[in-house]
N, C-alpha and C. Protein backbone atom coordinates (compact mmCIF):
# COMPACT_ATOMS: atom_id res chain seq x y z
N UNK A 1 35.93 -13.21 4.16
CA UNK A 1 36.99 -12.22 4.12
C UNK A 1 36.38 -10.82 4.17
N UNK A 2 36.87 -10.24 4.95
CA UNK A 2 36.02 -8.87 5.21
C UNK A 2 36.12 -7.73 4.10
N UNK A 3 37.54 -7.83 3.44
CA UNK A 3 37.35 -7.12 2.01
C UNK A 3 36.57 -7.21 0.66
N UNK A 4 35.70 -8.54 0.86
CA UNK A 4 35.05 -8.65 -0.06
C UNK A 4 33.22 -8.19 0.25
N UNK A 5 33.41 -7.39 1.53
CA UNK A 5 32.03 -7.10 2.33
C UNK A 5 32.09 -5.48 1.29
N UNK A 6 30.70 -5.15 1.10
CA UNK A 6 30.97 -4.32 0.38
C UNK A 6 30.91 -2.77 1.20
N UNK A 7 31.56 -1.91 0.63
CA UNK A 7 31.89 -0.60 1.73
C UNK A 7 31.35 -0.14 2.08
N UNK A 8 30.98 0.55 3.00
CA UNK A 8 29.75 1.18 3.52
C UNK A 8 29.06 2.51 2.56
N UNK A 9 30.17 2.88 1.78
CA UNK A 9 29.44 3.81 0.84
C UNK A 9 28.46 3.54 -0.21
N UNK A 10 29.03 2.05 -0.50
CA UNK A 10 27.80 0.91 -1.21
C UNK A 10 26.81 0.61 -1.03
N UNK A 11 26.89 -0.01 0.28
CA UNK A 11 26.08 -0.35 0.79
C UNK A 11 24.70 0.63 0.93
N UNK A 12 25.11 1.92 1.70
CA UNK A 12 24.50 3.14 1.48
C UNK A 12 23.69 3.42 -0.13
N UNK A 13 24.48 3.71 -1.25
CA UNK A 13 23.74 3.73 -2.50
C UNK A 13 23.13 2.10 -2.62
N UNK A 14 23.23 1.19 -2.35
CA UNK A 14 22.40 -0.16 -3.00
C UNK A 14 21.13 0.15 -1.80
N UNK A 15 21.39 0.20 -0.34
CA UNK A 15 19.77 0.25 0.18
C UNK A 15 19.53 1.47 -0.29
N UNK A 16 19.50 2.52 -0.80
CA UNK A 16 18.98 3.81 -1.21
C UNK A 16 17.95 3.13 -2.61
N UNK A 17 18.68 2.38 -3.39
CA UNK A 17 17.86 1.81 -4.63
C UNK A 17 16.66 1.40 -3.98
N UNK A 18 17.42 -0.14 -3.01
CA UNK A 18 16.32 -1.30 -2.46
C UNK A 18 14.80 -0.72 -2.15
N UNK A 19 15.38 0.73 -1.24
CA UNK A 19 13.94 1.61 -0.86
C UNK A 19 13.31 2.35 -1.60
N UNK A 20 13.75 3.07 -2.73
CA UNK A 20 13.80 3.11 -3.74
C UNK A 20 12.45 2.44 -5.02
N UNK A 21 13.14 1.10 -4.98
CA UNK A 21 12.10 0.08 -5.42
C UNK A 21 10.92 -0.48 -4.54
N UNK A 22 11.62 -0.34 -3.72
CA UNK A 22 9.99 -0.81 -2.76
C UNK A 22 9.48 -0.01 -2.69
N UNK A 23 9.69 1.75 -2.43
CA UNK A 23 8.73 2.55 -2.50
C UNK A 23 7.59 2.22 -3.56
N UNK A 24 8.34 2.16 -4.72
CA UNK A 24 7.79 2.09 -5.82
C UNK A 24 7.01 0.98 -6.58
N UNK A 25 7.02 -0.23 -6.07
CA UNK A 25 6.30 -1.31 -5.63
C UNK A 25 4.72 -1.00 -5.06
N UNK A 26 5.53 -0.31 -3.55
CA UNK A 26 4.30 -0.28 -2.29
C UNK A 26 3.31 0.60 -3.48
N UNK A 27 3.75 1.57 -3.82
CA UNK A 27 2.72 2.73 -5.28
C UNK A 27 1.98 2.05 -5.90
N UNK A 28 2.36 0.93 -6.22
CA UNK A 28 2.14 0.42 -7.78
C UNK A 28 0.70 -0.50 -6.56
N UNK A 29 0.88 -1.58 -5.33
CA UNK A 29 -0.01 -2.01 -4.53
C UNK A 29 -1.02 -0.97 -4.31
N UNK A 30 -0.48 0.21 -3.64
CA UNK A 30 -1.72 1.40 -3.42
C UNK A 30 -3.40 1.57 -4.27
N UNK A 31 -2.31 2.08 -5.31
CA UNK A 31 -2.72 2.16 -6.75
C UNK A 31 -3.63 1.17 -6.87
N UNK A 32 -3.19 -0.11 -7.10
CA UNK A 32 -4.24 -1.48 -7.32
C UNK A 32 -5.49 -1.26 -6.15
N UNK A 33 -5.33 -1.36 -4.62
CA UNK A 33 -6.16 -1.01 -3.70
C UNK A 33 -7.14 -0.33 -3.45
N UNK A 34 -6.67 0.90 -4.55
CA UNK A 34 -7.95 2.31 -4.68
C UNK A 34 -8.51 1.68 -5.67
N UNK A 35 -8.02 0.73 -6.38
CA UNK A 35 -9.06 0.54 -7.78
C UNK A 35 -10.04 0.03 -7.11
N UNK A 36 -9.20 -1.43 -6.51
CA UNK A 36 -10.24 -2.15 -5.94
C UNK A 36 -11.50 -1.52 -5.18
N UNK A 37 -11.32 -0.79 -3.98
CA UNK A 37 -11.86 -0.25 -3.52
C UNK A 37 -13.29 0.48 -4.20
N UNK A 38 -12.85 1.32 -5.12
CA UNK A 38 -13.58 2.01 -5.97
C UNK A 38 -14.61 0.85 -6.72
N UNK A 39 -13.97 -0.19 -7.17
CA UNK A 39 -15.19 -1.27 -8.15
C UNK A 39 -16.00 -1.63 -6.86
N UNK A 40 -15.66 -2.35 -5.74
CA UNK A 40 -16.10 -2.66 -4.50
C UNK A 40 -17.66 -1.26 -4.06
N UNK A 41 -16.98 -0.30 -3.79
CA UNK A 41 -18.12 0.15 -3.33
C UNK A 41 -18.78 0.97 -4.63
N UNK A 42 -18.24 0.96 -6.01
CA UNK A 42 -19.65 1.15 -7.34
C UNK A 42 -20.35 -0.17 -7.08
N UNK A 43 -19.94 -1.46 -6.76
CA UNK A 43 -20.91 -2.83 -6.68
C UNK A 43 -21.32 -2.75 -5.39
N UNK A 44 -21.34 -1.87 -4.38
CA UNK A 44 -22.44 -1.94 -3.54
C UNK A 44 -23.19 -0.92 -3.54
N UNK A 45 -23.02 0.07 -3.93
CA UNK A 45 -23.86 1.28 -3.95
C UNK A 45 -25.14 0.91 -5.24
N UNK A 46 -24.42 -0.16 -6.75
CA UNK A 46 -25.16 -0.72 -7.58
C UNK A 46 -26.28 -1.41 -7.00
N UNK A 47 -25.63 -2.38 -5.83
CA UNK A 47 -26.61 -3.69 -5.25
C UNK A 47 -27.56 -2.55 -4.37
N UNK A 48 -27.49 -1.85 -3.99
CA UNK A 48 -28.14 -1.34 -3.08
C UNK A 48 -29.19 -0.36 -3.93
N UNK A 49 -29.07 0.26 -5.20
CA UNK A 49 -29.88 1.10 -6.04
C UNK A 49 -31.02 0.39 -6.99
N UNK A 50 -30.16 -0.63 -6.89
CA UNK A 50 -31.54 -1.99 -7.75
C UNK A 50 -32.05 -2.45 -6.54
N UNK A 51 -31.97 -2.71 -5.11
CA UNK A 51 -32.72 -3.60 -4.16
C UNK A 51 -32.10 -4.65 -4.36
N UNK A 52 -30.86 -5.16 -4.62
CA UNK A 52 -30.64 -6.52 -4.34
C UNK A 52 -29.86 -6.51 -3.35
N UNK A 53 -29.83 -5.66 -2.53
CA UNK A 53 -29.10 -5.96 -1.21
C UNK A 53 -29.94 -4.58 -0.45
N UNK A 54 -30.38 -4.96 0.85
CA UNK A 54 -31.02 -3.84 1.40
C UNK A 54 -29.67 -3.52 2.42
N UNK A 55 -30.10 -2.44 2.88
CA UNK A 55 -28.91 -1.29 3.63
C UNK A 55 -29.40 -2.33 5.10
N UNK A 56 -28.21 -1.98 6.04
CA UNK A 56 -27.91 -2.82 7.07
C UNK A 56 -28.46 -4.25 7.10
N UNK A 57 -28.54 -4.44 5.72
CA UNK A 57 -28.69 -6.25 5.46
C UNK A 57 -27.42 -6.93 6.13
N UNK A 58 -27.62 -7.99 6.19
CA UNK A 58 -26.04 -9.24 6.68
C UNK A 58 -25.13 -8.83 5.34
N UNK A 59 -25.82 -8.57 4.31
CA UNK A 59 -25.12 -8.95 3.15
C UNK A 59 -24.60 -7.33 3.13
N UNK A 60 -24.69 -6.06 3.25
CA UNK A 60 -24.81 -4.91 2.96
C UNK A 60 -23.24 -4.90 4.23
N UNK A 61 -23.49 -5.20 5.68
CA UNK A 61 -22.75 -5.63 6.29
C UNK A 61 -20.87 -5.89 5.92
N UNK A 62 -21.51 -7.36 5.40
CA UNK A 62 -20.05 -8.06 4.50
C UNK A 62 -19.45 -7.50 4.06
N UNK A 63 -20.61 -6.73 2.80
CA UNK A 63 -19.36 -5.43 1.89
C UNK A 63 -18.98 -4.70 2.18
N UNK A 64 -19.27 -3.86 3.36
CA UNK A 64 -19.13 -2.86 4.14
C UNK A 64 -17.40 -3.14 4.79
N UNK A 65 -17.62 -4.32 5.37
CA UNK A 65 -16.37 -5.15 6.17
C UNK A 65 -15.13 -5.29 5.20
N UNK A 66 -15.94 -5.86 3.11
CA UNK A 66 -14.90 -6.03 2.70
C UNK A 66 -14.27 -4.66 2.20
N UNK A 67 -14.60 -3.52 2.19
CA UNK A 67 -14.34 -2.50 1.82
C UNK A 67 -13.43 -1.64 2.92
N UNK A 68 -14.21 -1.59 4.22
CA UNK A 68 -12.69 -1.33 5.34
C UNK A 68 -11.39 -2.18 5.15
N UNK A 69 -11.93 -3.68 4.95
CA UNK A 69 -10.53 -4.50 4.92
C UNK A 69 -9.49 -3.79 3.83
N UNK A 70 -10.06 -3.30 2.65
CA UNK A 70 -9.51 -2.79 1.59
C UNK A 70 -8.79 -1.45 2.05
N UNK A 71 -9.67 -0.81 2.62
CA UNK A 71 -9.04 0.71 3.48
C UNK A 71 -7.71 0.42 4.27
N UNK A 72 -7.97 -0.40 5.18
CA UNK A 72 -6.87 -0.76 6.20
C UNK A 72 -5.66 -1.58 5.11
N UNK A 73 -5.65 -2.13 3.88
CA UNK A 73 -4.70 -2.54 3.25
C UNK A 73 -4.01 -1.08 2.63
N UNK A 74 -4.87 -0.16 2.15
CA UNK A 74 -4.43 1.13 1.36
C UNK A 74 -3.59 1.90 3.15
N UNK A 75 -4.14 2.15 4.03
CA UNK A 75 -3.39 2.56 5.11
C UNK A 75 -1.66 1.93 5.33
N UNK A 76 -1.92 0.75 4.94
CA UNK A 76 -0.71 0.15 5.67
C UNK A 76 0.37 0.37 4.09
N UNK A 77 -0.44 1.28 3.20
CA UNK A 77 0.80 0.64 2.01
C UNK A 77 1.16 2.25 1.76
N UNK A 78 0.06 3.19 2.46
CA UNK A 78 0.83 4.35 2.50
C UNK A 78 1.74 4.31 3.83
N UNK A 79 1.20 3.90 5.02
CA UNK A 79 2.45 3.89 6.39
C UNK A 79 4.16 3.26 5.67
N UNK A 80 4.03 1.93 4.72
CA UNK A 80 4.97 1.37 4.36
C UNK A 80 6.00 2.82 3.09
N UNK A 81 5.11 3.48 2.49
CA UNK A 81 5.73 4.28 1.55
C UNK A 81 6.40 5.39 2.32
N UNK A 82 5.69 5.85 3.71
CA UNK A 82 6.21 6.60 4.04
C UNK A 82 7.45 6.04 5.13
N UNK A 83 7.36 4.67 5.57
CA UNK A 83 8.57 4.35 6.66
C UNK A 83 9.94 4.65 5.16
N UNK A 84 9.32 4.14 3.70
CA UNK A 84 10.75 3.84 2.90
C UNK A 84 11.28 5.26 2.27
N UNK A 85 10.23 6.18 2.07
CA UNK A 85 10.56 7.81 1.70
C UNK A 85 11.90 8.13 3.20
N UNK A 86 11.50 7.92 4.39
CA UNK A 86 11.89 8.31 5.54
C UNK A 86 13.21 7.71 5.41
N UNK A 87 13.43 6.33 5.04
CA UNK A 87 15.03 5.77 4.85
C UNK A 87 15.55 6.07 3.81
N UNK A 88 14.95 6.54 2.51
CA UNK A 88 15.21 6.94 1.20
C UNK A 88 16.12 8.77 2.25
N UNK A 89 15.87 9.47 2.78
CA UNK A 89 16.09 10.68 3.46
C UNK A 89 17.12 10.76 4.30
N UNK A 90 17.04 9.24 5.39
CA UNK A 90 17.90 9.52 6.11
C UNK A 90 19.73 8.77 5.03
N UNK A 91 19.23 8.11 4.36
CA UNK A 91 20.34 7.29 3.18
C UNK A 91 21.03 8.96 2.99
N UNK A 92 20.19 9.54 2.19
CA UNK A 92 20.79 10.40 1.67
C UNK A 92 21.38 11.42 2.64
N UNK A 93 20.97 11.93 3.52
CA UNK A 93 21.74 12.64 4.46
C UNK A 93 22.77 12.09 5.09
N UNK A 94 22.74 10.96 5.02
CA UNK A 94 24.10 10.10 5.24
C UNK A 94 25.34 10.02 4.66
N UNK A 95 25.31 10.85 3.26
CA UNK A 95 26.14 10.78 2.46
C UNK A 95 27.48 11.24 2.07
């Protein structure tokens, strides 16, 4: 029944929350990412100041790889904060 669809002015304030919360989610992921990041390369810059991993080792390599992988996760969770700021904007100018 189409009157029980909810109005478009609703609809409008409930995805304004939805993005809202996911902004605020994607933050809370970011956040975790830089930590990671940060313990990641204090434990290679560590391995590398004692000699247990020499610089352009295979192993020096890996961490190197797992630390972009970490970058490119922090990229995609600021692109995601900013696609939901951008619908959080256009919601509201909609109003």
């Amino acid at each position: 029944n189409i009157d029980k669809l909810p109005k478009c002015s609703e609809f409008k304030i409930n995805s304004g929350k939805y993005y809202k919360a996911a902004m605020k989610e994607e933050e809370k992921q970011k956040k975790s990412k830089q930590n990671e990041k940060k313990k990641l390369q204090a434990s290679l810059d560590n391995a590398v100041k004692k000699g247990q991993i020499k610089k352009y080792s295979q192993e020096w390599y890996d961490m190197v790889n797992d630390i972009h992988a970490v970058d490119a996760e922090i990229d995609e969770c600021t692109a995601n904060i900013e696609n939901y700021q951008n619908e959080i904007t256009k919601n509201e100018s909609n109003k």
